[in-house]
PDB file of N, CA and C in Angstrom:
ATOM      1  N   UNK A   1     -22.888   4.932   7.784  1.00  0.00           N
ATOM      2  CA  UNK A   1     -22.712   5.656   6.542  1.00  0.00           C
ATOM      3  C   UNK A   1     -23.982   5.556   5.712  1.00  0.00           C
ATOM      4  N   UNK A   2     -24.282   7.010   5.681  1.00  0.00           N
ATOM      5  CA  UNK A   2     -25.595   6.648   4.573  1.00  0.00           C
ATOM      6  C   UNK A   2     -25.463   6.807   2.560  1.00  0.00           C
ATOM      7  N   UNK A   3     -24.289   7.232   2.413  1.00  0.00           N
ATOM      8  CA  UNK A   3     -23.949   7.631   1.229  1.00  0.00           C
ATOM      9  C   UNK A   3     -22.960   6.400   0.603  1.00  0.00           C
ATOM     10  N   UNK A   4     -23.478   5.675  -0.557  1.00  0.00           N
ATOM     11  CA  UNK A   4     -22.857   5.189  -0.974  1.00  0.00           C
ATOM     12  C   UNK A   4     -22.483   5.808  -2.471  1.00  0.00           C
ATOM     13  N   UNK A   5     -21.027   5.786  -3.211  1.00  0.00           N
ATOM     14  CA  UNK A   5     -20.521   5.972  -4.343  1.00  0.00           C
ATOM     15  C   UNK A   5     -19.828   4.729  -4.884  1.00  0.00           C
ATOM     16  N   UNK A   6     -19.758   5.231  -6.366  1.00  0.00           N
ATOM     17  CA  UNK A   6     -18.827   4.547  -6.989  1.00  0.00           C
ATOM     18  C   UNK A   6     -18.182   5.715  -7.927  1.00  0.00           C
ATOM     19  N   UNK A   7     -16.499   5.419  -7.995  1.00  0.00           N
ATOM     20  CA  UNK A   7     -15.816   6.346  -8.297  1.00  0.00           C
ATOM     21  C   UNK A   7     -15.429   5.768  -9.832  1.00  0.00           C
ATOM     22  N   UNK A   8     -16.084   6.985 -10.531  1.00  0.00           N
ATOM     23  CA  UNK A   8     -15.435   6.626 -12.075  1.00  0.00           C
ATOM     24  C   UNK A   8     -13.928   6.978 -12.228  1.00  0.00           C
ATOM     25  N   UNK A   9     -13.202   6.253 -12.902  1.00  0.00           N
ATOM     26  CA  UNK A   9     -12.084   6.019 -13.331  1.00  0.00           C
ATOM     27  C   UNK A   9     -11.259   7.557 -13.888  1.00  0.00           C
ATOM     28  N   UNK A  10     -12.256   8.356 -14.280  1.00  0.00           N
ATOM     29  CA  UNK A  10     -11.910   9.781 -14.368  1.00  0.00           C
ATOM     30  C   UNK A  10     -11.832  10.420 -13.274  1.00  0.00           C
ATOM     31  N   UNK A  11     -12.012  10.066 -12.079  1.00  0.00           N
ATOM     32  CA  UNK A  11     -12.347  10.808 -11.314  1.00  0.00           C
ATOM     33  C   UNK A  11     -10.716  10.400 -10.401  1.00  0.00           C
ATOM     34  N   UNK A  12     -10.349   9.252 -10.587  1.00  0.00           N
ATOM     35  CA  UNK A  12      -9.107   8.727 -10.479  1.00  0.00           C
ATOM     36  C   UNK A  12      -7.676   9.298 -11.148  1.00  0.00           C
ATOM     37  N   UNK A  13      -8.067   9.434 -12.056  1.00  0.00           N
ATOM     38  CA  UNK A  13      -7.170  10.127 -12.915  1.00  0.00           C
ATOM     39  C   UNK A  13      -6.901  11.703 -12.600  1.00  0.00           C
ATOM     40  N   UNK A  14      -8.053  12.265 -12.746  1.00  0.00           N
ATOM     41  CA  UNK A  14      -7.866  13.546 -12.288  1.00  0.00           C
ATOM     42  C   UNK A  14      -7.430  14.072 -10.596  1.00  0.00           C
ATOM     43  N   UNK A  15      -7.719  12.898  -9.603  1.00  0.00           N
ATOM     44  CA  UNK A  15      -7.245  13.355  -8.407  1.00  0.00           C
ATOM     45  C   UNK A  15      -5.714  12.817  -8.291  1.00  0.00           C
ATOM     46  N   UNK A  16      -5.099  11.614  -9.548  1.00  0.00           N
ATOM     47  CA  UNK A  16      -3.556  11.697  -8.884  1.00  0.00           C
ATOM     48  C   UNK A  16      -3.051  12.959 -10.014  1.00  0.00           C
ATOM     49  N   UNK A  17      -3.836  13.603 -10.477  1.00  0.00           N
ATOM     50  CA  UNK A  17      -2.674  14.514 -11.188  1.00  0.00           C
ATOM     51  C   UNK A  17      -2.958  15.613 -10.617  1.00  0.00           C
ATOM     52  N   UNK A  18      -4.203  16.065 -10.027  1.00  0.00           N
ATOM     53  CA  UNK A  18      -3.508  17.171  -9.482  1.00  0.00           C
ATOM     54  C   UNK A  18      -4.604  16.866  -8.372  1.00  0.00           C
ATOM     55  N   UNK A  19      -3.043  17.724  -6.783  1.00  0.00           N
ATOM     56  CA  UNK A  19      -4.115  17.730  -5.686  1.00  0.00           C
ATOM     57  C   UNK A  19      -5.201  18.817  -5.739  1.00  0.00           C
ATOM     58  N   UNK A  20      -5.085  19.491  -6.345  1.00  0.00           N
ATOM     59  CA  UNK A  20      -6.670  20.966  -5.753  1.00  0.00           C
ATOM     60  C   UNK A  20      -7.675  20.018  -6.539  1.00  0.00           C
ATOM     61  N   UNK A  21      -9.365  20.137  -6.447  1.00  0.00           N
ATOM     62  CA  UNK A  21     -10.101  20.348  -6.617  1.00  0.00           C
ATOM     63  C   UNK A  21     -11.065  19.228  -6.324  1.00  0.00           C
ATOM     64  N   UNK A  22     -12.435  18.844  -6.633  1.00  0.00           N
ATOM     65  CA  UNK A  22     -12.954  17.841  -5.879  1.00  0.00           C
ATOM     66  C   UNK A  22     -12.902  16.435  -6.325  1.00  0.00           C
ATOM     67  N   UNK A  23     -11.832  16.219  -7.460  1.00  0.00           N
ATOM     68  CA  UNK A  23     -11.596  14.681  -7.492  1.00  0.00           C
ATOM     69  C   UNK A  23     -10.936  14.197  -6.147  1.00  0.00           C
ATOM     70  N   UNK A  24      -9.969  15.048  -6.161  1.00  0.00           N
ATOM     71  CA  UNK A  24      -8.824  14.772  -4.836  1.00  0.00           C
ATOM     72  C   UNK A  24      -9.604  14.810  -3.561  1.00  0.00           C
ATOM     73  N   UNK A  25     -10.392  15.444  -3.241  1.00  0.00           N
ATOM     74  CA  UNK A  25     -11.550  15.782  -2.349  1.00  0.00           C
ATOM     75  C   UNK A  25     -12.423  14.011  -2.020  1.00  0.00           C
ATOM     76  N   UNK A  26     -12.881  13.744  -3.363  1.00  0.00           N
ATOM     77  CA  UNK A  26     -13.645  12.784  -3.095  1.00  0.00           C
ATOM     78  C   UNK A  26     -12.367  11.357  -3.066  1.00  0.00           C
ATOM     79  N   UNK A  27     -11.598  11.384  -3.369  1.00  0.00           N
ATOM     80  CA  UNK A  27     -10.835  10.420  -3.430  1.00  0.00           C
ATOM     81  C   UNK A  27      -9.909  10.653  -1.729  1.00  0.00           C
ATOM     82  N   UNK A  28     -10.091  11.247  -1.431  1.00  0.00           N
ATOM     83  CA  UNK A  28      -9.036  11.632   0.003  1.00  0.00           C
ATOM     84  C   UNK A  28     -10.494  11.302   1.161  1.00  0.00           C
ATOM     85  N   UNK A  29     -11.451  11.662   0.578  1.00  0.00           N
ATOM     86  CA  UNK A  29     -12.615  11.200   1.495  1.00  0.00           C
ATOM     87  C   UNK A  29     -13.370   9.855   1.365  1.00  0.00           C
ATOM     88  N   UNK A  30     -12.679   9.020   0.473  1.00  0.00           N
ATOM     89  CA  UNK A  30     -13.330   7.703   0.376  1.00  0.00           C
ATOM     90  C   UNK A  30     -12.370   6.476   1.763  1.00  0.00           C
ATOM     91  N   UNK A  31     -11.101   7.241   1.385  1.00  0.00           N
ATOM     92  CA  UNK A  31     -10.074   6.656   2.281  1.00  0.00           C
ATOM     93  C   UNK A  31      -9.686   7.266   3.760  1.00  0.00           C
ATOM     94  N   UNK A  32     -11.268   8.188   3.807  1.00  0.00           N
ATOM     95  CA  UNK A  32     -11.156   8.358   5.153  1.00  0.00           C
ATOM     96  C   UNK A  32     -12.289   7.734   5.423  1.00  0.00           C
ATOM     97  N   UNK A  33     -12.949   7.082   4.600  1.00  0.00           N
ATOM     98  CA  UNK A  33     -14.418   6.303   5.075  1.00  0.00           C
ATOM     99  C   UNK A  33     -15.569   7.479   5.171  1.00  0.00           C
ATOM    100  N   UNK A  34     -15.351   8.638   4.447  1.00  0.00           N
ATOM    101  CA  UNK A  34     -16.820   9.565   4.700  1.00  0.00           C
ATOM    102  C   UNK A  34     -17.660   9.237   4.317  1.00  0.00           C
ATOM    103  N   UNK A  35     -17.627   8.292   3.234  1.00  0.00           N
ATOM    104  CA  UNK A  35     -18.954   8.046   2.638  1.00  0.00           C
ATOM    105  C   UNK A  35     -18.541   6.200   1.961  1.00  0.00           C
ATOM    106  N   UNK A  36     -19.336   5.421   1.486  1.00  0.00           N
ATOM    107  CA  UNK A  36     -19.407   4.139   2.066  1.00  0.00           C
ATOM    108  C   UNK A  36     -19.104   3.973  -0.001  1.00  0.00           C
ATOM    109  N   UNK A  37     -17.856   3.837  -0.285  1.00  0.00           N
ATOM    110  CA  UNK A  37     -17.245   3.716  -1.506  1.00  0.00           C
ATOM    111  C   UNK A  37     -17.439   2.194  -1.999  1.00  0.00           C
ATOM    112  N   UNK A  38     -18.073   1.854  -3.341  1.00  0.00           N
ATOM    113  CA  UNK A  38     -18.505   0.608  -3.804  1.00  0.00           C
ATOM    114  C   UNK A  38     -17.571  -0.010  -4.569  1.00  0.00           C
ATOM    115  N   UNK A  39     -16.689  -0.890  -4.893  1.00  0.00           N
ATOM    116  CA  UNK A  39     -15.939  -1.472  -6.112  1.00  0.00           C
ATOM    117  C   UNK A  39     -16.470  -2.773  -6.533  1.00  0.00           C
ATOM    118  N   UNK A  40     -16.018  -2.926  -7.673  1.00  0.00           N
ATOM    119  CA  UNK A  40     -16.319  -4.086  -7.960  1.00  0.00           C
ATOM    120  C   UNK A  40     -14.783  -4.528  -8.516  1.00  0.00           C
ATOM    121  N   UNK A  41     -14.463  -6.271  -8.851  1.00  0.00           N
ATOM    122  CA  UNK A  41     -13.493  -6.527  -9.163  1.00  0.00           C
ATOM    123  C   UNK A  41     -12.965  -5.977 -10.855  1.00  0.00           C
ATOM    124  N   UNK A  42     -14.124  -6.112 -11.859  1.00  0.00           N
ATOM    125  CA  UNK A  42     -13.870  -5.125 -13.162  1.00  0.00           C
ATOM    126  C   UNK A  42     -13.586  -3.756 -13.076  1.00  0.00           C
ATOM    127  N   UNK A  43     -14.002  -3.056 -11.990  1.00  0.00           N
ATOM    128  CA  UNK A  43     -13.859  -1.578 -11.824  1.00  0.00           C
ATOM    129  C   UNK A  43     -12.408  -1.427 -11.172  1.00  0.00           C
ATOM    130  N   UNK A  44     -11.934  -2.565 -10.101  1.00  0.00           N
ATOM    131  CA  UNK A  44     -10.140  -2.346 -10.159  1.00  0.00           C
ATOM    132  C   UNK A  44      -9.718  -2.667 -11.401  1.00  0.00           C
ATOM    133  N   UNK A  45      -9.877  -3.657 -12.087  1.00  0.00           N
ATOM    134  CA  UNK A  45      -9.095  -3.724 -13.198  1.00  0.00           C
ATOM    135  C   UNK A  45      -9.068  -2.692 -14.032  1.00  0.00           C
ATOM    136  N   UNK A  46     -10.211  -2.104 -14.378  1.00  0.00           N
ATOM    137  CA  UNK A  46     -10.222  -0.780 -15.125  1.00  0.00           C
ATOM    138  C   UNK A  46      -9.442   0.435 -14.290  1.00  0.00           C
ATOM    139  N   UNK A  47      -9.516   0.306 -13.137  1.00  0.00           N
ATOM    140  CA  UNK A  47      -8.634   1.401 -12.455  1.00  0.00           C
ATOM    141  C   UNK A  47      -6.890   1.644 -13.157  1.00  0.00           C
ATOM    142  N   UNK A  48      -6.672   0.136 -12.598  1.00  0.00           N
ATOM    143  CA  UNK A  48      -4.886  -0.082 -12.614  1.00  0.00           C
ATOM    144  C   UNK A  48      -4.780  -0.341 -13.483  1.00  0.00           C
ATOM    145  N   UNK A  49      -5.329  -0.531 -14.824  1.00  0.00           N
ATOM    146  CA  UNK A  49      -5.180  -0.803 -15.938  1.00  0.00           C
ATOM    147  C   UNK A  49      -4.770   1.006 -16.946  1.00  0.00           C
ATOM    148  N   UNK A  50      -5.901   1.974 -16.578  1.00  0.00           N
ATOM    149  CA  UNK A  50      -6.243   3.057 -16.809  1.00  0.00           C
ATOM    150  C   UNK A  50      -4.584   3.708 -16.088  1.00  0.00           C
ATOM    151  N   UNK A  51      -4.993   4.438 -14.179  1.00  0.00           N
ATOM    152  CA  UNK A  51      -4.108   4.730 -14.030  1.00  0.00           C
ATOM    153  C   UNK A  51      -2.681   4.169 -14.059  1.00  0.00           C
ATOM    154  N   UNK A  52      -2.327   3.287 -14.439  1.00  0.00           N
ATOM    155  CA  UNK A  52      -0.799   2.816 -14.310  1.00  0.00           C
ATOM    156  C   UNK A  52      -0.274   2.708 -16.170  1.00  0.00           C
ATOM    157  N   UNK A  53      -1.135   3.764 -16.850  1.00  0.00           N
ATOM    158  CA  UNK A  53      -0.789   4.229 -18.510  1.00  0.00           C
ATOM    159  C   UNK A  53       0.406   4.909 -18.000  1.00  0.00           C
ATOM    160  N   UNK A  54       1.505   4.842 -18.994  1.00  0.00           N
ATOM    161  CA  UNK A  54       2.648   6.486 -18.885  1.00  0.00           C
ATOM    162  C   UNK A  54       2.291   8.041 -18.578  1.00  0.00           C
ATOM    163  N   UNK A  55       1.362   7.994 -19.511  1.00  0.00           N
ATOM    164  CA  UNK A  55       0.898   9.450 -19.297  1.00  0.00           C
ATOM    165  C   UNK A  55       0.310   9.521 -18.476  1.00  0.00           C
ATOM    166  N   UNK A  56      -0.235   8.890 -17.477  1.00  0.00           N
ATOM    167  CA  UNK A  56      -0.849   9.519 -15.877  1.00  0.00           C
ATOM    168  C   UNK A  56       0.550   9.254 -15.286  1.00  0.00           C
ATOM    169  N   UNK A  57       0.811   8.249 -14.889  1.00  0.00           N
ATOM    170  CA  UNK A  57       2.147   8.187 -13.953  1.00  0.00           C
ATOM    171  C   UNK A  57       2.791   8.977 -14.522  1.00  0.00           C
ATOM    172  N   UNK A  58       3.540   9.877 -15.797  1.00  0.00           N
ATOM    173  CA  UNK A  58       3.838  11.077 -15.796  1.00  0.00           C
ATOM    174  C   UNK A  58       3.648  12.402 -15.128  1.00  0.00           C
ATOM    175  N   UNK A  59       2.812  12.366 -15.771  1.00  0.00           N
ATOM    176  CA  UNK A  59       1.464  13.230 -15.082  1.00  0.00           C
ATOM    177  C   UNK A  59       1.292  14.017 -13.621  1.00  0.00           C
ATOM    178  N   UNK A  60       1.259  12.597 -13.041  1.00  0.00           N
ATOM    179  CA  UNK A  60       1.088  12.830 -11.507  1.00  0.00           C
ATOM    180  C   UNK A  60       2.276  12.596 -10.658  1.00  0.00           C
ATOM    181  N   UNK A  61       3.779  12.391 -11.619  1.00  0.00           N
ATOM    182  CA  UNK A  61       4.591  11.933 -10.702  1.00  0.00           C
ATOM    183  C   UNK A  61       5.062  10.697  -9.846  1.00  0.00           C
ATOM    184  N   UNK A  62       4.275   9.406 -10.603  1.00  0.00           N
ATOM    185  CA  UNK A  62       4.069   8.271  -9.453  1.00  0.00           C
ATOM    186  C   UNK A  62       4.806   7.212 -10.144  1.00  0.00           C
ATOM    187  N   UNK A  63       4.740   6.179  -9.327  1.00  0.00           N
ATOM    188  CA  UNK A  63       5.452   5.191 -10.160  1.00  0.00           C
ATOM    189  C   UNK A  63       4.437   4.150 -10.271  1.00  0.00           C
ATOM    190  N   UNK A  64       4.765   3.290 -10.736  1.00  0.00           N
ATOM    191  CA  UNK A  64       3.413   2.095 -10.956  1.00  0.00           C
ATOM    192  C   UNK A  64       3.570   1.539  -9.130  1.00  0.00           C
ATOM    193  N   UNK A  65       3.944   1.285  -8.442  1.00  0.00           N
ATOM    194  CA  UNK A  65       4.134   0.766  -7.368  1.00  0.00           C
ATOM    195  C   UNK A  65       2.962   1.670  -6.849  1.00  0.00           C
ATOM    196  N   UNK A  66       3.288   2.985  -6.968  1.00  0.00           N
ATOM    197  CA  UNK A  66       2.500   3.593  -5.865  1.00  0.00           C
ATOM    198  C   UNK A  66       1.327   3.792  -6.327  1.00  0.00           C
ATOM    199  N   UNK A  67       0.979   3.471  -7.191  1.00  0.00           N
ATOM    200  CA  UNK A  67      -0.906   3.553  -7.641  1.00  0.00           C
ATOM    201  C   UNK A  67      -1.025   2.097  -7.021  1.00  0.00           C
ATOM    202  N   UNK A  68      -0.604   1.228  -7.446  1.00  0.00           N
ATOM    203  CA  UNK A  68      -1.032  -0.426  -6.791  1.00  0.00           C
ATOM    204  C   UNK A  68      -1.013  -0.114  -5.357  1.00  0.00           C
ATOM    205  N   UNK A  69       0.073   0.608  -4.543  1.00  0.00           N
ATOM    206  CA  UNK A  69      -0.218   0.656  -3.417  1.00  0.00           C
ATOM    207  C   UNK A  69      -1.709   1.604  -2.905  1.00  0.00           C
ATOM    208  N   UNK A  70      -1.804   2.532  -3.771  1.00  0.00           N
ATOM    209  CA  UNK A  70      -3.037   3.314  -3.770  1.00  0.00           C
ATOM    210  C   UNK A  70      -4.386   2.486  -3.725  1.00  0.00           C
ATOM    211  N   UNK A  71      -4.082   1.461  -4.443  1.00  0.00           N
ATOM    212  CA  UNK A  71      -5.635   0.818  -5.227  1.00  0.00           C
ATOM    213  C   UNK A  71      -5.630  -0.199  -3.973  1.00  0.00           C
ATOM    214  N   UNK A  72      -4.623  -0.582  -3.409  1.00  0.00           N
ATOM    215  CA  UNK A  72      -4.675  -1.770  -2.016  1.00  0.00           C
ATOM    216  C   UNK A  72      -5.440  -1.171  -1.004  1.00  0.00           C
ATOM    217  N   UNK A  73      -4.859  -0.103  -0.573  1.00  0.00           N
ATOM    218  CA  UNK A  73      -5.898   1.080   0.595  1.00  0.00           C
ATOM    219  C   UNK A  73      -7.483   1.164   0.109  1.00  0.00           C
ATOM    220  N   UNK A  74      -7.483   1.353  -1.643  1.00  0.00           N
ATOM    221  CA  UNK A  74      -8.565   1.839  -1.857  1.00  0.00           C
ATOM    222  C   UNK A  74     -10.042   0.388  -1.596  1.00  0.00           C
ATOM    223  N   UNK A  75      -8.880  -0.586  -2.124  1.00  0.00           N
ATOM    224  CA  UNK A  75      -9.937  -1.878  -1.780  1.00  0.00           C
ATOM    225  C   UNK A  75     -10.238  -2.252  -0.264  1.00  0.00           C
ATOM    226  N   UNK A  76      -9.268  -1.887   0.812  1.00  0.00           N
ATOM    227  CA  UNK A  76      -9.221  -1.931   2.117  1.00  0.00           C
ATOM    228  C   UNK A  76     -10.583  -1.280   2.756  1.00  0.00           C
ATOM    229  N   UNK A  77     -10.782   0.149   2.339  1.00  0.00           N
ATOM    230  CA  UNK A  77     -11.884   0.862   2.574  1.00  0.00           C
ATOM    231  C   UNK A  77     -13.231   0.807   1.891  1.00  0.00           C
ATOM    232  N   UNK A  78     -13.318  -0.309   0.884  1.00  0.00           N
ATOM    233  CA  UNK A  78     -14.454  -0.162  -0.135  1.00  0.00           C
ATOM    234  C   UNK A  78     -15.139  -1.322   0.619  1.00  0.00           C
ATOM    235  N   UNK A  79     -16.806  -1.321  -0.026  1.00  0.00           N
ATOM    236  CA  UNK A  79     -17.404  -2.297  -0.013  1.00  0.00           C
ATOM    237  C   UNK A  79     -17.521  -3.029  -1.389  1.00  0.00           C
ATOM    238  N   UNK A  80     -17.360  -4.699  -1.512  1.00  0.00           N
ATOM    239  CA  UNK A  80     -16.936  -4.698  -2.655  1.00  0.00           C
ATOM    240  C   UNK A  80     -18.588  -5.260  -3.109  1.00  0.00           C
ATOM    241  N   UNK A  81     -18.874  -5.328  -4.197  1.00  0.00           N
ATOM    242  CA  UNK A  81     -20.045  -4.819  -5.043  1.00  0.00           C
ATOM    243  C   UNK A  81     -19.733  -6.415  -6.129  1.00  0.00           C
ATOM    244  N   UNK A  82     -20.686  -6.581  -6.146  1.00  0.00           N
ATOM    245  CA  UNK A  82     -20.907  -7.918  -8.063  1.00  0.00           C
ATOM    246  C   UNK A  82     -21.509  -6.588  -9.148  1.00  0.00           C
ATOM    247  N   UNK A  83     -21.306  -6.813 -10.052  1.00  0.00           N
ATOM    248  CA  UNK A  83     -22.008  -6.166 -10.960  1.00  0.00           C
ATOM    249  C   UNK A  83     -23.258  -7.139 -11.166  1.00  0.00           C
ATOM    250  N   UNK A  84     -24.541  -6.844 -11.459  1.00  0.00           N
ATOM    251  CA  UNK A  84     -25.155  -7.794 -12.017  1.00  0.00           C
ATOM    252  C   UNK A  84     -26.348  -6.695 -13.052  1.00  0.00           C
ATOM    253  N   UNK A  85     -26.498  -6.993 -13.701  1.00  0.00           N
ATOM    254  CA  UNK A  85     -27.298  -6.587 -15.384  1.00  0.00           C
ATOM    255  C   UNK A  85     -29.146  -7.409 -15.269  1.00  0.00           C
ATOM    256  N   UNK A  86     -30.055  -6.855 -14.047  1.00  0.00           N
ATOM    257  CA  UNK A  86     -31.468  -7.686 -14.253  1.00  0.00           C
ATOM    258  C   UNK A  86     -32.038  -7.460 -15.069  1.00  0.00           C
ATOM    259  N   UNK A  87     -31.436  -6.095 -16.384  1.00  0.00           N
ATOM    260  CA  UNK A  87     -32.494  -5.805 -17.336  1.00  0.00           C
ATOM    261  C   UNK A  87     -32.056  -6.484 -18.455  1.00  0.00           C
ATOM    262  N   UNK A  88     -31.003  -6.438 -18.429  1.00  0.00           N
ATOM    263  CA  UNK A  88     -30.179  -7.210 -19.862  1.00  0.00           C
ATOM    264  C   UNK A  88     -30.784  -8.776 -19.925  1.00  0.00           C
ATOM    265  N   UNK A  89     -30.895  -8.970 -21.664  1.00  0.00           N
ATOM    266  CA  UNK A  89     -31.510 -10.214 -21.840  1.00  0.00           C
ATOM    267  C   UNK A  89     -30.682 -10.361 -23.202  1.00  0.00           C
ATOM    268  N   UNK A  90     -30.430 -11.358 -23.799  1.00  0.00           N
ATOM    269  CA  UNK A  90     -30.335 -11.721 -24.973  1.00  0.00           C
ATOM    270  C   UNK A  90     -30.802 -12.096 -26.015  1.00  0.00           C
ATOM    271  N   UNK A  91     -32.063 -12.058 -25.581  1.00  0.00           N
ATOM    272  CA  UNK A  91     -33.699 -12.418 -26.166  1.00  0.00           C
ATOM    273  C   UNK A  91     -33.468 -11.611 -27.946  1.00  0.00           C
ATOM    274  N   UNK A  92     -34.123 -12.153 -28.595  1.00  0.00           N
ATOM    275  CA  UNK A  92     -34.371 -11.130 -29.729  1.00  0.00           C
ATOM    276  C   UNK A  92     -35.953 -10.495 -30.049  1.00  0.00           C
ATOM    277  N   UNK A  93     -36.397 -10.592 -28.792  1.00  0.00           N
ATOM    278  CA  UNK A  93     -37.400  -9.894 -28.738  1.00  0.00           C
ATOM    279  C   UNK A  93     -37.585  -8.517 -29.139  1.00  0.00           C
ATOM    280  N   UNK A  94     -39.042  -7.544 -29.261  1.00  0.00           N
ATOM    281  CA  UNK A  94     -39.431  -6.948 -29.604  1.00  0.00           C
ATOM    282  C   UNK A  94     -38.556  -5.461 -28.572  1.00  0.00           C
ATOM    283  N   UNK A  95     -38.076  -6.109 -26.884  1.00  0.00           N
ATOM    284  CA  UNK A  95     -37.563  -4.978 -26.149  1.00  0.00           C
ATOM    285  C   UNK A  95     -36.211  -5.131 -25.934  1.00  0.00           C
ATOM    286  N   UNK A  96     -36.114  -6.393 -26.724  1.00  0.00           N
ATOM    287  CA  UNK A  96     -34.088  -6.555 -26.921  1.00  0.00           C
ATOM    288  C   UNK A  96     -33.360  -5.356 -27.546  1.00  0.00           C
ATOM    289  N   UNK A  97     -33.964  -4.095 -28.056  1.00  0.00           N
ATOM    290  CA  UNK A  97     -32.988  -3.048 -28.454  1.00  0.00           C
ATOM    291  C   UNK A  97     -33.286  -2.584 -27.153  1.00  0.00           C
ATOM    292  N   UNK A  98     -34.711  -1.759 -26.601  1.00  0.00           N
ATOM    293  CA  UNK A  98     -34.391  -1.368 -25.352  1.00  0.00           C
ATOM    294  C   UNK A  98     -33.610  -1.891 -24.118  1.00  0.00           C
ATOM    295  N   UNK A  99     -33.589  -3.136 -24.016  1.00  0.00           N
ATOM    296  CA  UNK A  99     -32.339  -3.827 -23.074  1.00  0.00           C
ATOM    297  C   UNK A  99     -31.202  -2.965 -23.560  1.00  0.00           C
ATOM    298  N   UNK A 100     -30.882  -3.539 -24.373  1.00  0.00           N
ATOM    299  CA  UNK A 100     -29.377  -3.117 -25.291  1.00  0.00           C
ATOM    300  C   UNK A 100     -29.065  -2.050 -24.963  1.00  0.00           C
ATOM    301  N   UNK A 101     -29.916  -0.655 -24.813  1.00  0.00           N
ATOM    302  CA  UNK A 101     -29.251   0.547 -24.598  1.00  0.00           C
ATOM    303  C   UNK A 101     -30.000   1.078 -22.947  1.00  0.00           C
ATOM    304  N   UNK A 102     -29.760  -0.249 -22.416  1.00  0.00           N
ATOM    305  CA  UNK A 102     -30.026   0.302 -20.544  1.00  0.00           C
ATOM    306  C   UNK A 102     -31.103   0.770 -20.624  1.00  0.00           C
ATOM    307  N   UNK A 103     -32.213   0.419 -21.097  1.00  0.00           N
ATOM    308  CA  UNK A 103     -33.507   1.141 -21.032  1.00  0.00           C
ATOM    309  C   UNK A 103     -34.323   0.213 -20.127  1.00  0.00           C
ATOM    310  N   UNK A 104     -34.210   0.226 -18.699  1.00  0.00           N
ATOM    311  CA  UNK A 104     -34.800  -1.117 -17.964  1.00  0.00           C
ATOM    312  C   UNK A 104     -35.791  -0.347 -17.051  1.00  0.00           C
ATOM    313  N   UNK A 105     -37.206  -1.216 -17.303  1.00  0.00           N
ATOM    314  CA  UNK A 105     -38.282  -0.783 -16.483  1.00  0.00           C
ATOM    315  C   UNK A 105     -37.889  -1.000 -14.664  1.00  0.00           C
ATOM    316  N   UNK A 106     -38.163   0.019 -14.360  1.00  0.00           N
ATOM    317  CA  UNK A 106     -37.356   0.203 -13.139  1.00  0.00           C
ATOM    318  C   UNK A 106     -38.822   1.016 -12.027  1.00  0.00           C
ATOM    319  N   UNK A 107     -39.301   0.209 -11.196  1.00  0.00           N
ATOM    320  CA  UNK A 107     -40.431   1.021 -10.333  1.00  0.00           C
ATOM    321  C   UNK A 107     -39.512   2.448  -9.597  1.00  0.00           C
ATOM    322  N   UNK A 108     -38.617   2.753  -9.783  1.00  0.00           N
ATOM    323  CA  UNK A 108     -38.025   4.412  -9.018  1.00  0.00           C
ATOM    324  C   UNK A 108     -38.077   5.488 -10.314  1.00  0.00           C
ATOM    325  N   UNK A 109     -39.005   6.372  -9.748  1.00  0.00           N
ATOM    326  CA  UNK A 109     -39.000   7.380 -10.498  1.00  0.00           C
ATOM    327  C   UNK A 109     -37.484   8.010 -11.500  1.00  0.00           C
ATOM    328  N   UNK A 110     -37.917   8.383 -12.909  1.00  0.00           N
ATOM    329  CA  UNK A 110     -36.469   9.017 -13.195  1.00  0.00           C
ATOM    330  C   UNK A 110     -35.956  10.166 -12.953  1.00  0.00           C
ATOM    331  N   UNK A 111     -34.487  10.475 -12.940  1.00  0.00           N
ATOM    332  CA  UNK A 111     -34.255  11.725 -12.326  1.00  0.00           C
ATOM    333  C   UNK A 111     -33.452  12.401 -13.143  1.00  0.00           C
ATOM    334  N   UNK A 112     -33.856  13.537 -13.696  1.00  0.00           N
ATOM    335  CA  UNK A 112     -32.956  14.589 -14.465  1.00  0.00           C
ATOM    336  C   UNK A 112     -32.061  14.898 -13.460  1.00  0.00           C
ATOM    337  N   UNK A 113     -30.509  15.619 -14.295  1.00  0.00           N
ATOM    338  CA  UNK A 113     -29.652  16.101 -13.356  1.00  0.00           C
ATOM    339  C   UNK A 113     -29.197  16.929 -14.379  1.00  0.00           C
ATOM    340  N   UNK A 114     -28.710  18.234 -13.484  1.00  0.00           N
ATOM    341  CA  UNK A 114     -28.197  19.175 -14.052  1.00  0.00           C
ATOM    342  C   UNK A 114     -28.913  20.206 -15.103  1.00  0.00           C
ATOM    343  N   UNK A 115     -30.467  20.166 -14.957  1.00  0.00           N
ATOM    344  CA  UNK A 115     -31.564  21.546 -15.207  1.00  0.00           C
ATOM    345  C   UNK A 115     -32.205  21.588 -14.055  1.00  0.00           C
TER     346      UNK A 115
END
């Protein structure tokens, strides 16, 4: 697998409520292993925390059982990931606001998306 993702929590939401379009797409293709899906242990919690609200399990018809059973498959197929922060400092230095708002000197070119 050369493609790795990580699936935002919207993207969760929108594929259990409805099957058409490419949330459901990318979420039906993570659990077929098409592409090499990243979690971390904060990013389940934000999952089952998020989808297992009333208004999605409304929504989509589910019960809390079956998103937990969802999120078990989903950890089955993931590679699981640490978060780690090398730019973040706590320093009160002169580039402690640029830390603060993810501004980390990074040798990979930056990349516009979407012009």
């Amino acid at each position: 697998m050369s493609v790795r993702m990580v699936l935002d929590t919207t993207v969760l939401v929108a594929a259990l409520r409805s099957a058409a379009g490419a949330s459901r797409q990318l979420l039906v293709a993570a659990l077929e292993k098409k592409f090499e899906l990243l979690l971390s242990v904060p990013l389940m919690i934000e999952y089952e925390s998020v989808l297992t609200r009333k208004e999605h399990l409304k929504a989509a018809g589910l019960k809390e059982a079956e998103v937990k059973e969802l999120l078990d498959a989903l950890a089955a197929v993931a590679e699981p990931v640490v978060p780690s922060f090398p730019c973040w400092s706590r320093s009160t230095s002169a580039t402690s606001s640029r830390r603060l708002f993810g501004i980390c000197e990074s040798p990979l070119p930056a990349r516009r998306f979407g012009n």
